[in-house]
PDB file of N, CA and C in Angstrom:
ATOM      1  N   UNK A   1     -32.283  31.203  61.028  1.00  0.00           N
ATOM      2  CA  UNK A   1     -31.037  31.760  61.492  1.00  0.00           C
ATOM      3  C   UNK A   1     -31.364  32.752  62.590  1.00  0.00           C
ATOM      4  N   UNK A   2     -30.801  32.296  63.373  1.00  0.00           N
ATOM      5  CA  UNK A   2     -31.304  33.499  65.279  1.00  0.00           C
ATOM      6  C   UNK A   2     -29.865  34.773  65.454  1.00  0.00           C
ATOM      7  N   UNK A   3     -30.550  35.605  64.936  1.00  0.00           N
ATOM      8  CA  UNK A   3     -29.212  36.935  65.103  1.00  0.00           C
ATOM      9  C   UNK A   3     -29.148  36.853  66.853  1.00  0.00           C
ATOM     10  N   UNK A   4     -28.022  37.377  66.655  1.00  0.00           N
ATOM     11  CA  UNK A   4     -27.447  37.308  68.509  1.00  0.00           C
ATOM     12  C   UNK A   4     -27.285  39.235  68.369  1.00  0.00           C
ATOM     13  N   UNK A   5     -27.734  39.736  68.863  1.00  0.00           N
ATOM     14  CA  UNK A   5     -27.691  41.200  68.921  1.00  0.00           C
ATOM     15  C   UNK A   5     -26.712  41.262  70.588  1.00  0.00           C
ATOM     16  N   UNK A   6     -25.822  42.147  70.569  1.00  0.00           N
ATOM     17  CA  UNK A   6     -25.448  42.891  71.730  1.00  0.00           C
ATOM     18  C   UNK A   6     -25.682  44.177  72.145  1.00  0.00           C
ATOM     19  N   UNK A   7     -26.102  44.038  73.324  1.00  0.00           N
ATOM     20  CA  UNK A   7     -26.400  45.360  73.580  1.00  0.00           C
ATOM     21  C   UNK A   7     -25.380  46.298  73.872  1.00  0.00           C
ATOM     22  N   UNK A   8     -25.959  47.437  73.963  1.00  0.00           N
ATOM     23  CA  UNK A   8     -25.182  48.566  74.173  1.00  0.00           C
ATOM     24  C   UNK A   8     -24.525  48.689  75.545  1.00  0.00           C
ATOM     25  N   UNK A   9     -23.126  48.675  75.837  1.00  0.00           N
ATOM     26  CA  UNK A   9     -22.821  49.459  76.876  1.00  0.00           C
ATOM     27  C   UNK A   9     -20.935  48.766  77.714  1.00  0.00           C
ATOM     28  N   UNK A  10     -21.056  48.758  78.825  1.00  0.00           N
ATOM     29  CA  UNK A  10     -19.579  48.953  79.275  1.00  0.00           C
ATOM     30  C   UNK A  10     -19.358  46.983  79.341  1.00  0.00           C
ATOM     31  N   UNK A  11     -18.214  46.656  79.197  1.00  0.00           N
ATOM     32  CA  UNK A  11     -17.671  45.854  79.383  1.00  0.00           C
ATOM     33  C   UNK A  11     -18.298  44.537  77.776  1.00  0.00           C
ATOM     34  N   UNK A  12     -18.224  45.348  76.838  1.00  0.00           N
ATOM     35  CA  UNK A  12     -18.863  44.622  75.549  1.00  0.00           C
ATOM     36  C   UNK A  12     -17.336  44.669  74.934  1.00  0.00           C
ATOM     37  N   UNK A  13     -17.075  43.784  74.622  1.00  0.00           N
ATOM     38  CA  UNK A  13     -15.623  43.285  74.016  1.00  0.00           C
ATOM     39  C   UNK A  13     -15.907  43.968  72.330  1.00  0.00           C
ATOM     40  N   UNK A  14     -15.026  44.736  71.701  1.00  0.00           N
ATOM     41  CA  UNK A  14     -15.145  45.377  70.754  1.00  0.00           C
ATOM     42  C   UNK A  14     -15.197  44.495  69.800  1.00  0.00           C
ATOM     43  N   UNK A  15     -14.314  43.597  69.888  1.00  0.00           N
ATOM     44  CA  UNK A  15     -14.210  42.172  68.422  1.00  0.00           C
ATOM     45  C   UNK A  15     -15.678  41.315  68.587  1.00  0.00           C
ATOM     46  N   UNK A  16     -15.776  41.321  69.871  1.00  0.00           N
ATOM     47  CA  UNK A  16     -17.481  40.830  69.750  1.00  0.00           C
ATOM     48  C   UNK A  16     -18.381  41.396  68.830  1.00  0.00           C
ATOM     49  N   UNK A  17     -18.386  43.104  69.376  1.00  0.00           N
ATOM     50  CA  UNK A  17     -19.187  43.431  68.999  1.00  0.00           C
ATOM     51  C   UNK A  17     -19.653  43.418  67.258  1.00  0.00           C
ATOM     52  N   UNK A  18     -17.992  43.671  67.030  1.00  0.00           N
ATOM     53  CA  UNK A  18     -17.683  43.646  65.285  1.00  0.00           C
ATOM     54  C   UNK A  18     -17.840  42.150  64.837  1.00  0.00           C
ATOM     55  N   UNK A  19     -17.618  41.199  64.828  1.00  0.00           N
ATOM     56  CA  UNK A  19     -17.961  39.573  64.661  1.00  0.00           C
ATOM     57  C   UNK A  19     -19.713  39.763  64.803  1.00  0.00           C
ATOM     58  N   UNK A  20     -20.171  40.018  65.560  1.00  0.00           N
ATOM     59  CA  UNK A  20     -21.400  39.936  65.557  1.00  0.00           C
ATOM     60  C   UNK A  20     -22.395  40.710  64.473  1.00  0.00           C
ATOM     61  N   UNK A  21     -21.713  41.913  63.922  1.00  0.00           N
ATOM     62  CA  UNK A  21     -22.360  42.412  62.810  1.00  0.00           C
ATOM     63  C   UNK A  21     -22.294  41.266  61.813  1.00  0.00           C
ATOM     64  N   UNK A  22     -21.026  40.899  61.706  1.00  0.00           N
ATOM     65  CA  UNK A  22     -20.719  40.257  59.934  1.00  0.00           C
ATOM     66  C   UNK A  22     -21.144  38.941  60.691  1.00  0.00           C
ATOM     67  N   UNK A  23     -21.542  38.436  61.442  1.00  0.00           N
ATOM     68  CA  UNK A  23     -22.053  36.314  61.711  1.00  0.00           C
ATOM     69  C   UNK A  23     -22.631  36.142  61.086  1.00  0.00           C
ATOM     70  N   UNK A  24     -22.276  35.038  60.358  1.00  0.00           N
ATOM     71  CA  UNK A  24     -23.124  33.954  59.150  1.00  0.00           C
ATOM     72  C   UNK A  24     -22.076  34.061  58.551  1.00  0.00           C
ATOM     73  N   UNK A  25     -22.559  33.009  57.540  1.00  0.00           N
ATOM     74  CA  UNK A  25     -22.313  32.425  56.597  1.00  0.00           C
ATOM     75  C   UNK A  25     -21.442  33.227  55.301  1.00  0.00           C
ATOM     76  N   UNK A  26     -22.619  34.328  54.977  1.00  0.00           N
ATOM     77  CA  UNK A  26     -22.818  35.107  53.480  1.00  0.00           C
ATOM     78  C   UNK A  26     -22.460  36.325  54.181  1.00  0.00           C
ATOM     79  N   UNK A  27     -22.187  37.151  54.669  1.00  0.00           N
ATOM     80  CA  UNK A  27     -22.100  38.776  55.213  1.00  0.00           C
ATOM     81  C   UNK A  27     -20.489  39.172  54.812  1.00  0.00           C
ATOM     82  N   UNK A  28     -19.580  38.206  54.871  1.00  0.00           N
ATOM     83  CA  UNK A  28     -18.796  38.932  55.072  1.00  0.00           C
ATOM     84  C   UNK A  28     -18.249  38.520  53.220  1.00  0.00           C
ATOM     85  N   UNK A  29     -19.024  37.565  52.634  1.00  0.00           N
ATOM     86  CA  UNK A  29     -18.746  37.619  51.266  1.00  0.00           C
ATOM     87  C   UNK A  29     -19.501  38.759  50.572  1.00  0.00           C
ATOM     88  N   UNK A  30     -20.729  39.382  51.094  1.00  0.00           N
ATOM     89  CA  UNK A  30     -21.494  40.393  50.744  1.00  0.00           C
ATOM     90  C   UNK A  30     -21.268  41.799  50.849  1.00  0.00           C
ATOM     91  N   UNK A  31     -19.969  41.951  52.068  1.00  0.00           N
ATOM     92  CA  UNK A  31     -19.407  42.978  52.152  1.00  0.00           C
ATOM     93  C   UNK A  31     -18.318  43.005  50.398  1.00  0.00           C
ATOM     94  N   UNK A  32     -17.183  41.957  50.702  1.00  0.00           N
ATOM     95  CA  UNK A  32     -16.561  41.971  49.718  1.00  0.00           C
ATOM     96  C   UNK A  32     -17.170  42.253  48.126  1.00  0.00           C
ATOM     97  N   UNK A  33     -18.507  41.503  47.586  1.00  0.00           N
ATOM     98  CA  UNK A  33     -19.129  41.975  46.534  1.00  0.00           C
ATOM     99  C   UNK A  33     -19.204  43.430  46.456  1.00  0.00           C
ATOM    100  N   UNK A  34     -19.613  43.782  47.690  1.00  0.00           N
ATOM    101  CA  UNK A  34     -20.399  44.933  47.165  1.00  0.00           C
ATOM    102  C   UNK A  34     -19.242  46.326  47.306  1.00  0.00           C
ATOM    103  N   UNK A  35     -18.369  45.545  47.697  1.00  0.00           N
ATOM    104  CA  UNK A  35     -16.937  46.568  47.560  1.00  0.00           C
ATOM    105  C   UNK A  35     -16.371  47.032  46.415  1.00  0.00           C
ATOM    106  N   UNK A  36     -16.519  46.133  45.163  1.00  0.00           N
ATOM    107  CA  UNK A  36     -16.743  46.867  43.834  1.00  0.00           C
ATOM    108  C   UNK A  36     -17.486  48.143  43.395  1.00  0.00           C
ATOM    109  N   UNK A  37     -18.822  48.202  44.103  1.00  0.00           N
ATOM    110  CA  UNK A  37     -19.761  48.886  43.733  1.00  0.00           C
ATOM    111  C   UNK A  37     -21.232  48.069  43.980  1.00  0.00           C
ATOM    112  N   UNK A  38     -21.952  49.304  43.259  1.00  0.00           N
ATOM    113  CA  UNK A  38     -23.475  48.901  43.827  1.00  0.00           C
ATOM    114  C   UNK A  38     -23.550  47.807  43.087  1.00  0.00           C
ATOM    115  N   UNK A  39     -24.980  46.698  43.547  1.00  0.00           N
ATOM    116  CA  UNK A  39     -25.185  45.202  42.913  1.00  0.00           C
ATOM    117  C   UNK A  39     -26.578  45.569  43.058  1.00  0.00           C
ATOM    118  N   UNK A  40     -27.394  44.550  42.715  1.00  0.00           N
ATOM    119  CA  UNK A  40     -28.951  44.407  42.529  1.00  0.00           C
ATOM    120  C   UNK A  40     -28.867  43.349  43.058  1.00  0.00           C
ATOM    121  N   UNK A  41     -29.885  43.029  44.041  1.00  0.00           N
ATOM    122  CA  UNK A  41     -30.393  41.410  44.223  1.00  0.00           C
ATOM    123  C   UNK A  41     -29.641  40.428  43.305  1.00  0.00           C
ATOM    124  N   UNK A  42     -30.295  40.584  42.409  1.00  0.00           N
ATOM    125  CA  UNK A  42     -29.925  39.362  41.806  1.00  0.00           C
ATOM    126  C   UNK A  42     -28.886  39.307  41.042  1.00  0.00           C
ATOM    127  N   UNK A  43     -27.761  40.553  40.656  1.00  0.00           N
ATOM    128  CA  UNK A  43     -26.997  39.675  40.809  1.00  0.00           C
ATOM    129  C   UNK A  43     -25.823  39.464  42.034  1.00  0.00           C
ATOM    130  N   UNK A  44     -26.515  39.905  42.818  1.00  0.00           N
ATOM    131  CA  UNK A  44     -25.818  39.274  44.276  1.00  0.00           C
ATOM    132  C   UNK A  44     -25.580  37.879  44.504  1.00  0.00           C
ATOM    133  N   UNK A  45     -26.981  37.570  44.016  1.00  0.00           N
ATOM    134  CA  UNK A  45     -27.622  36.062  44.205  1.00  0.00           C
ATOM    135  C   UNK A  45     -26.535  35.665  43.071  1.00  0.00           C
ATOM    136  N   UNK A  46     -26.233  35.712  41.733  1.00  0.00           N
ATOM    137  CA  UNK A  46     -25.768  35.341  41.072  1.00  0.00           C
ATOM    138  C   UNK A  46     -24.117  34.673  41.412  1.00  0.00           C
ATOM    139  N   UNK A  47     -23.597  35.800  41.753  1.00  0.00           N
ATOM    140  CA  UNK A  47     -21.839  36.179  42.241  1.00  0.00           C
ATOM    141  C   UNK A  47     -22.183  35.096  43.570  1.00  0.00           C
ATOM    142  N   UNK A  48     -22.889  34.951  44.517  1.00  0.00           N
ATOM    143  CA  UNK A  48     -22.862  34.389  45.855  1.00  0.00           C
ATOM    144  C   UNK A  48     -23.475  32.768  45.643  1.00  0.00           C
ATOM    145  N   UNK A  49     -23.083  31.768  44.644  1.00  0.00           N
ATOM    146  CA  UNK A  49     -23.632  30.570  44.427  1.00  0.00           C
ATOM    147  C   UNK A  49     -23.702  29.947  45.718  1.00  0.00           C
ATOM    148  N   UNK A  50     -25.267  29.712  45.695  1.00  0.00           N
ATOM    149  CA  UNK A  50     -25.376  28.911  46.773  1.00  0.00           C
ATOM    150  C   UNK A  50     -26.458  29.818  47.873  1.00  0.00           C
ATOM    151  N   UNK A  51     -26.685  31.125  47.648  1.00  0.00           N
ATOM    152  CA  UNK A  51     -26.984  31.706  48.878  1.00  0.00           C
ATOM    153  C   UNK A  51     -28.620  31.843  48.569  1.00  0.00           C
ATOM    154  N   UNK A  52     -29.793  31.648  49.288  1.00  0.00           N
ATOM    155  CA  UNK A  52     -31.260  31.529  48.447  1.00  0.00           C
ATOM    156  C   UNK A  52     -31.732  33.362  48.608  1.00  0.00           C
ATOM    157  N   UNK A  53     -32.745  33.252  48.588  1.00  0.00           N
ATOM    158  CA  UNK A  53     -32.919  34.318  47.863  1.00  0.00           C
ATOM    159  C   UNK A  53     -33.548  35.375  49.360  1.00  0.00           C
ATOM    160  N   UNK A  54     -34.462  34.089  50.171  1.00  0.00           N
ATOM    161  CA  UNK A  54     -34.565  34.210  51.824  1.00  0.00           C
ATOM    162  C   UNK A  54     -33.228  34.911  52.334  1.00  0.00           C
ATOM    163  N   UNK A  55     -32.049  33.960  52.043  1.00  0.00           N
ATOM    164  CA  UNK A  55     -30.819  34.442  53.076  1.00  0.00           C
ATOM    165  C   UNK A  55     -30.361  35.489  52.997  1.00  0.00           C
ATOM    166  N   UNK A  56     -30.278  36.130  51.448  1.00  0.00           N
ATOM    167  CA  UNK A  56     -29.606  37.389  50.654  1.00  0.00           C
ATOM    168  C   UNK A  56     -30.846  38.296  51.244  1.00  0.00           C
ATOM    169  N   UNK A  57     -31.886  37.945  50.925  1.00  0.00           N
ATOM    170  CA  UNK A  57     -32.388  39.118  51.634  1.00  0.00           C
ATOM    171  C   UNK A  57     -32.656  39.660  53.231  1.00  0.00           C
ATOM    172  N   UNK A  58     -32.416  38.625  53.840  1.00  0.00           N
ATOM    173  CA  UNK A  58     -32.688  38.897  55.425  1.00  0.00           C
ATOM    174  C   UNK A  58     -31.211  39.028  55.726  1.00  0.00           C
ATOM    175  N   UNK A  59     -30.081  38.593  55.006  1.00  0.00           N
ATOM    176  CA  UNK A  59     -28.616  39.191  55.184  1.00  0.00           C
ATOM    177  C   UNK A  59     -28.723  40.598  54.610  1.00  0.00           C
ATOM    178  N   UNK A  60     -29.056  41.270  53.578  1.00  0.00           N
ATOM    179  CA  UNK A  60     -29.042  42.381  53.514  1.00  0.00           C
ATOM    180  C   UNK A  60     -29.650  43.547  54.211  1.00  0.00           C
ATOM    181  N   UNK A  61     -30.773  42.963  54.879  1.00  0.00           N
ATOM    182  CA  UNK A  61     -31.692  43.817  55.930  1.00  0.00           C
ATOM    183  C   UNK A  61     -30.779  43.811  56.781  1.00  0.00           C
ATOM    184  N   UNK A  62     -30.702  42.991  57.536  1.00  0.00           N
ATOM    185  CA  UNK A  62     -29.490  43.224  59.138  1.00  0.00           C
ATOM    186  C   UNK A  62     -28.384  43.794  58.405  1.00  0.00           C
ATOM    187  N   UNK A  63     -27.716  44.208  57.502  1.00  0.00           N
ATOM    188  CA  UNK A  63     -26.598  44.921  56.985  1.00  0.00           C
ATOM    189  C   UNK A  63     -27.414  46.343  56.378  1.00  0.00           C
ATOM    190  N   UNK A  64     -28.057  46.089  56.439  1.00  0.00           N
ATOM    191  CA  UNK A  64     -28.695  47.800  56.118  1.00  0.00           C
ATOM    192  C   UNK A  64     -29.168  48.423  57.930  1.00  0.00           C
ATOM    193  N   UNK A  65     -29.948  47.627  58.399  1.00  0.00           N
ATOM    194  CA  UNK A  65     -29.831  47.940  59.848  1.00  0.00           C
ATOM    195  C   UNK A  65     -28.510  48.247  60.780  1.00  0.00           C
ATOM    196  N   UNK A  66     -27.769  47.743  60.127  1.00  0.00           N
ATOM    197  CA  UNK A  66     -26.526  47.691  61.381  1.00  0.00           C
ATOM    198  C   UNK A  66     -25.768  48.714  60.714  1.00  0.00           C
ATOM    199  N   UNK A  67     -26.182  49.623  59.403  1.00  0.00           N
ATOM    200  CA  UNK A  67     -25.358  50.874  58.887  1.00  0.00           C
ATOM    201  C   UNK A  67     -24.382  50.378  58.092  1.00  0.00           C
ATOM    202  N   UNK A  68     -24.306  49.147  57.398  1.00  0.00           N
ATOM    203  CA  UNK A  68     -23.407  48.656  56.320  1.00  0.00           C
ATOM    204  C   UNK A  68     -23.620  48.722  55.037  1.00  0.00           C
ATOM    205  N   UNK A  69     -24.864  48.586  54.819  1.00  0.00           N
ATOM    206  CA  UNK A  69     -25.180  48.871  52.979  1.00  0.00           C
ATOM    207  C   UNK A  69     -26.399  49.843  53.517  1.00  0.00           C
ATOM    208  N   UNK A  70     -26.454  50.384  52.183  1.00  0.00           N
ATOM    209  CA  UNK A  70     -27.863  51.329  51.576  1.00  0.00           C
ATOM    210  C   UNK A  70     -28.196  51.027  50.517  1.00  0.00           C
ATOM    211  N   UNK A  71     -29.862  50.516  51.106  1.00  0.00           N
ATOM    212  CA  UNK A  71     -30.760  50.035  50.000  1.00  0.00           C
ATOM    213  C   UNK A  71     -31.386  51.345  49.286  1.00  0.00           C
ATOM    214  N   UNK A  72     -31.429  51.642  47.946  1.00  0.00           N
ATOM    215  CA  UNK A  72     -31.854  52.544  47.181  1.00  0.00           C
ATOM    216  C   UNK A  72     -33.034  51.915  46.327  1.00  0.00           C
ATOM    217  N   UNK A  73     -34.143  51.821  46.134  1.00  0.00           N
ATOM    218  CA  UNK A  73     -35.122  51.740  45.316  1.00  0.00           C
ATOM    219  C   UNK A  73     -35.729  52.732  44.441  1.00  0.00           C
ATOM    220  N   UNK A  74     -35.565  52.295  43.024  1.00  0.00           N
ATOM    221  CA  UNK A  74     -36.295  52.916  42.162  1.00  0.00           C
ATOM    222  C   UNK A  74     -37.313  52.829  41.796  1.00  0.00           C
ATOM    223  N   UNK A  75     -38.358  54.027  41.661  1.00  0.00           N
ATOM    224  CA  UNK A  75     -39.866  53.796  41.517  1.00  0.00           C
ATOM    225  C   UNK A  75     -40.257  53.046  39.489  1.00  0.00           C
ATOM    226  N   UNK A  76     -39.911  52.436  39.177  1.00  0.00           N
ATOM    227  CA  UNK A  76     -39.802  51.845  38.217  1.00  0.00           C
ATOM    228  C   UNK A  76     -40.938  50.680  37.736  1.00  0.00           C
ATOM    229  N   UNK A  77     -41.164  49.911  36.845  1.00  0.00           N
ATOM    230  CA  UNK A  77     -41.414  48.594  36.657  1.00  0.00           C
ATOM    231  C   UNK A  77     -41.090  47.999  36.139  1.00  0.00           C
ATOM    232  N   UNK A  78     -40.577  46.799  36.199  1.00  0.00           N
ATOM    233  CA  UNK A  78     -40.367  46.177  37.570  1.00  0.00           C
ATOM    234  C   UNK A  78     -39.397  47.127  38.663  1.00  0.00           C
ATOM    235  N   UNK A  79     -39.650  47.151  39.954  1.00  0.00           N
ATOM    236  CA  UNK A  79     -39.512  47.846  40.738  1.00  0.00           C
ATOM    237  C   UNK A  79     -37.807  47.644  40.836  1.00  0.00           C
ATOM    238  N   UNK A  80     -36.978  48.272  40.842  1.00  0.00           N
ATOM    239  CA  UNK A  80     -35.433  48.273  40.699  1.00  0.00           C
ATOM    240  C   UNK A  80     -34.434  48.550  41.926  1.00  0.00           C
ATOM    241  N   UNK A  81     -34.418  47.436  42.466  1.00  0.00           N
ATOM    242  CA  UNK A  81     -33.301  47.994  44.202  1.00  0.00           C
ATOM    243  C   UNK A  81     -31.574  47.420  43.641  1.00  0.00           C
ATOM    244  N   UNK A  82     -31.240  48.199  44.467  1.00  0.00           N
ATOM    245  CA  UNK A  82     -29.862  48.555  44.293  1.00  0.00           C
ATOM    246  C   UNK A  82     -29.099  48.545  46.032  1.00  0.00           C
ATOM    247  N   UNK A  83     -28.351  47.770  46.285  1.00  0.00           N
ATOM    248  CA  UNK A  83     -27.448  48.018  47.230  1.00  0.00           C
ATOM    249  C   UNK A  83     -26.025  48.036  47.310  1.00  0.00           C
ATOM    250  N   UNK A  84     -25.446  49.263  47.780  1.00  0.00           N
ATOM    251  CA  UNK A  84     -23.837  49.908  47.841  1.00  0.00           C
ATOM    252  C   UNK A  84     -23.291  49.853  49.644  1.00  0.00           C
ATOM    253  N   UNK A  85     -22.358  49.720  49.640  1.00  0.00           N
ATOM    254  CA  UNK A  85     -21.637  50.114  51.010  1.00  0.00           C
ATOM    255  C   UNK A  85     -21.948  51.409  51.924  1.00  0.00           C
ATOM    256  N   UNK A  86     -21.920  51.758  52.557  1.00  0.00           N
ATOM    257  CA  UNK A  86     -22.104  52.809  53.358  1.00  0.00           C
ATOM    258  C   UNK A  86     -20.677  53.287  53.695  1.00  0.00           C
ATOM    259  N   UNK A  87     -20.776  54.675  54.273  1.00  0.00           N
ATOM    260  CA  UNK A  87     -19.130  54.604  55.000  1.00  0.00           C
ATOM    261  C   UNK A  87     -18.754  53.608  55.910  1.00  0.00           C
ATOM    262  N   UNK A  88     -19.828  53.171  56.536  1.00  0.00           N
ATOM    263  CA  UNK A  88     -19.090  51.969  58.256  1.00  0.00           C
ATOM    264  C   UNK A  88     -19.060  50.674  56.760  1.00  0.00           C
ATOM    265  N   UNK A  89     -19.792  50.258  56.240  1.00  0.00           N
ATOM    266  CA  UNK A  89     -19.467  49.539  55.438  1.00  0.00           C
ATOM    267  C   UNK A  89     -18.231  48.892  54.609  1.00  0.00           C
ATOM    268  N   UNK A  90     -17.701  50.121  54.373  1.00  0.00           N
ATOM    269  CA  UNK A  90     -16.394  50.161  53.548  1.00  0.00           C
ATOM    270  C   UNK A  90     -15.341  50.202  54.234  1.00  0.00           C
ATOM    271  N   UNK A  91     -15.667  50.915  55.219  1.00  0.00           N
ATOM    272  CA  UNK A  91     -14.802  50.757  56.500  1.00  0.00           C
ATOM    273  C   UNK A  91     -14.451  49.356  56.739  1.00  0.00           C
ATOM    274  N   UNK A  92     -15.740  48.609  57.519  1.00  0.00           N
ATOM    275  CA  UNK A  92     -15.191  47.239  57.862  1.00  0.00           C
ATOM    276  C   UNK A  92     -15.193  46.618  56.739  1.00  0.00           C
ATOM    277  N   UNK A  93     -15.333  46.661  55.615  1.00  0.00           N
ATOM    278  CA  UNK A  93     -14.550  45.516  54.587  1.00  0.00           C
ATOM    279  C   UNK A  93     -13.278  45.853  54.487  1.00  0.00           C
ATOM    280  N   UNK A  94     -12.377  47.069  54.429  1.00  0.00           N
ATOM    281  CA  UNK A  94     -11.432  47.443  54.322  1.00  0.00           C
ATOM    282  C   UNK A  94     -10.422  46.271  55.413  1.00  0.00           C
ATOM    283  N   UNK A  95     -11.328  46.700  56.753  1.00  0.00           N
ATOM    284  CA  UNK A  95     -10.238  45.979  58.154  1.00  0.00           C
ATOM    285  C   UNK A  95     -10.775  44.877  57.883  1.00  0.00           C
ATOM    286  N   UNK A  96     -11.415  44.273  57.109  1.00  0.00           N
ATOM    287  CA  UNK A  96     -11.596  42.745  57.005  1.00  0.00           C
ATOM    288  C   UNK A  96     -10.236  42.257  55.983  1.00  0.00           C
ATOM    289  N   UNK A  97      -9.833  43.332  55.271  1.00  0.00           N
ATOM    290  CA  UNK A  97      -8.815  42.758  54.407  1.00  0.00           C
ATOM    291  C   UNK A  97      -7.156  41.857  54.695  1.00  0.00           C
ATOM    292  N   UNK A  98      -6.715  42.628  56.429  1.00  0.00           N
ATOM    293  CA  UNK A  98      -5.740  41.788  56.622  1.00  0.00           C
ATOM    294  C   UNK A  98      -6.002  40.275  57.260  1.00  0.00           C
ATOM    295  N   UNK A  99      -7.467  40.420  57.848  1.00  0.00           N
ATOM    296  CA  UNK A  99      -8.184  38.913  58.446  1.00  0.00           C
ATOM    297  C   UNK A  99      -7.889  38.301  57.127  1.00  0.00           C
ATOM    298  N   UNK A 100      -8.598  38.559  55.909  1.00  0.00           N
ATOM    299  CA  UNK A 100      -8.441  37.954  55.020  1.00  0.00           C
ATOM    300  C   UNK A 100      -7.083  36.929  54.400  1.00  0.00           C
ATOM    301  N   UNK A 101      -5.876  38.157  54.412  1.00  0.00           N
ATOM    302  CA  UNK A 101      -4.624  37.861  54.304  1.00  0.00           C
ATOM    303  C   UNK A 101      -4.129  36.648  55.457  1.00  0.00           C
ATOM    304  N   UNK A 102      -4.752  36.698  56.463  1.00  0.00           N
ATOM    305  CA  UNK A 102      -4.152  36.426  57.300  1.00  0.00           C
ATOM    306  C   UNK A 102      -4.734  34.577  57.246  1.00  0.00           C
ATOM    307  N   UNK A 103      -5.885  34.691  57.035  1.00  0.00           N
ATOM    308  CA  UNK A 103      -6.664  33.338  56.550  1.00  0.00           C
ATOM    309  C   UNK A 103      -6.503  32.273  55.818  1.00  0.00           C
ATOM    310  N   UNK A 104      -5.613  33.386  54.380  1.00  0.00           N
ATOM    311  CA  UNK A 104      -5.319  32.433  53.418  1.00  0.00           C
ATOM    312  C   UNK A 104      -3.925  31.979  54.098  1.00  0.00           C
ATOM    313  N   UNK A 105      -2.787  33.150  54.626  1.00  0.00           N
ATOM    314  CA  UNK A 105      -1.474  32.707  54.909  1.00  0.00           C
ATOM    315  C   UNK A 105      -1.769  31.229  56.169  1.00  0.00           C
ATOM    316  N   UNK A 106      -2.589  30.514  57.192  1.00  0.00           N
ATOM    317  CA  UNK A 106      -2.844  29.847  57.892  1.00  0.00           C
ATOM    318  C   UNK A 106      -3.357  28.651  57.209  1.00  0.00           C
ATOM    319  N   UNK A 107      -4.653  29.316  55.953  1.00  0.00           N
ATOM    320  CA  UNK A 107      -4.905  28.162  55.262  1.00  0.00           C
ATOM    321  C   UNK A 107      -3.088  27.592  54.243  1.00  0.00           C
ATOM    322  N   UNK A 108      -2.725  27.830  53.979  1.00  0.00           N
ATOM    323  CA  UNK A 108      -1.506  27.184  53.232  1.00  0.00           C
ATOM    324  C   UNK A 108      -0.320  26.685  54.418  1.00  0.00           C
ATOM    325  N   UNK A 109      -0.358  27.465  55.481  1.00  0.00           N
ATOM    326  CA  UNK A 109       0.491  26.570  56.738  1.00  0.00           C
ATOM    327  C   UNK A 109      -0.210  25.290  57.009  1.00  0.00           C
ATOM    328  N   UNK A 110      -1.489  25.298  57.003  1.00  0.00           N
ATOM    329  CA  UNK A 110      -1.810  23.792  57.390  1.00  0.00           C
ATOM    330  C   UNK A 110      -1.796  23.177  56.033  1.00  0.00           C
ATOM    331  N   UNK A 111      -1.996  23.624  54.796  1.00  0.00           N
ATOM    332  CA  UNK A 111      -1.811  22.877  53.696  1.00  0.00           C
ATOM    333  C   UNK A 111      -0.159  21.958  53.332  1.00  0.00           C
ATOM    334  N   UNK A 112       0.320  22.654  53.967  1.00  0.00           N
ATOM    335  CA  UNK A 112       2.169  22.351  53.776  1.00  0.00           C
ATOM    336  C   UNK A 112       2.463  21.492  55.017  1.00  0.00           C
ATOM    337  N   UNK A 113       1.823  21.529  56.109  1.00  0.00           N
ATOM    338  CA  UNK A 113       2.323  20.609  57.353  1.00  0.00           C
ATOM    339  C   UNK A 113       1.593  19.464  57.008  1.00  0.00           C
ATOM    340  N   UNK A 114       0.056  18.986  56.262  1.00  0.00           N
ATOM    341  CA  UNK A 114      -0.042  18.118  55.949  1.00  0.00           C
ATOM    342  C   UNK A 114       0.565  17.393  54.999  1.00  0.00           C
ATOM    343  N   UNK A 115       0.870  18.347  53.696  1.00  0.00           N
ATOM    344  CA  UNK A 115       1.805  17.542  52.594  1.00  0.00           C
ATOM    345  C   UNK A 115       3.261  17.040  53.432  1.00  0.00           C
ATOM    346  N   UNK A 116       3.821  17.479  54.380  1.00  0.00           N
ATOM    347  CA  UNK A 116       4.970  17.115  55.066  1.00  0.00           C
ATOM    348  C   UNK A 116       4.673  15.762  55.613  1.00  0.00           C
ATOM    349  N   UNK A 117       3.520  15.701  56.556  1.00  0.00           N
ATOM    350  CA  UNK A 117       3.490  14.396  57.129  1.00  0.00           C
ATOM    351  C   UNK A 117       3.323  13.061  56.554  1.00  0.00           C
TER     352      UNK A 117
END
């Protein structure tokens, strides 16, 4: 998976810039998990069927890089990580919520124009 990074500066389209944090697949279901509260790896992996264990973790690095979650590790054994939202985190899951609304209301317009035809 090839992250597309934008750089910093004038004439960077703001929805770009925000689409480009959450791209893929799993990020923007990983925001929503972890909007409950903190999760552990696994059961991230658990709640996210389907996502390997590669993707969850190199999706959670670029979301800890880009200021969306905070990884907390406990000095323990077995060694115990924990990841929660950040403030920008919670933030954009929050404004992800009317996209959301807005997704399902489009998914059921095309569901009803096909049952019509």
């Amino acid at each position: 998976m090839a992250r597309v990074r934008l750089d910093e500066g004038e004439g960077i389209c703001g929805v770009a810039a925000a689409i480009s944090v959450i791209d893929g697949k799993w990020k923007t279901l990983l925001l929503w998990l972890l909007e409950s509260g903190p999760h552990r790896p696994g059961e991230l992996r658990r709640k996210a069927r389907g996502i390997s264990e590669k993707v969850l973790t190199q999706s959670l690095r670029e979301m800890e890089e880009d200021g969306l979650v905070h990884r907390e590790t406990h000095d323990v054994v077995p060694l115990k990580t924990v990841y929660s939202l950040t403030e920008q985190g919670l933030a954009l899951s929050l404004l992800l919520a009317p996209l959301s609304d807005w997704g399902h209301d489009h998914l059921d317009r095309l569901a009803e124009a096909r049952a019509a035809s």
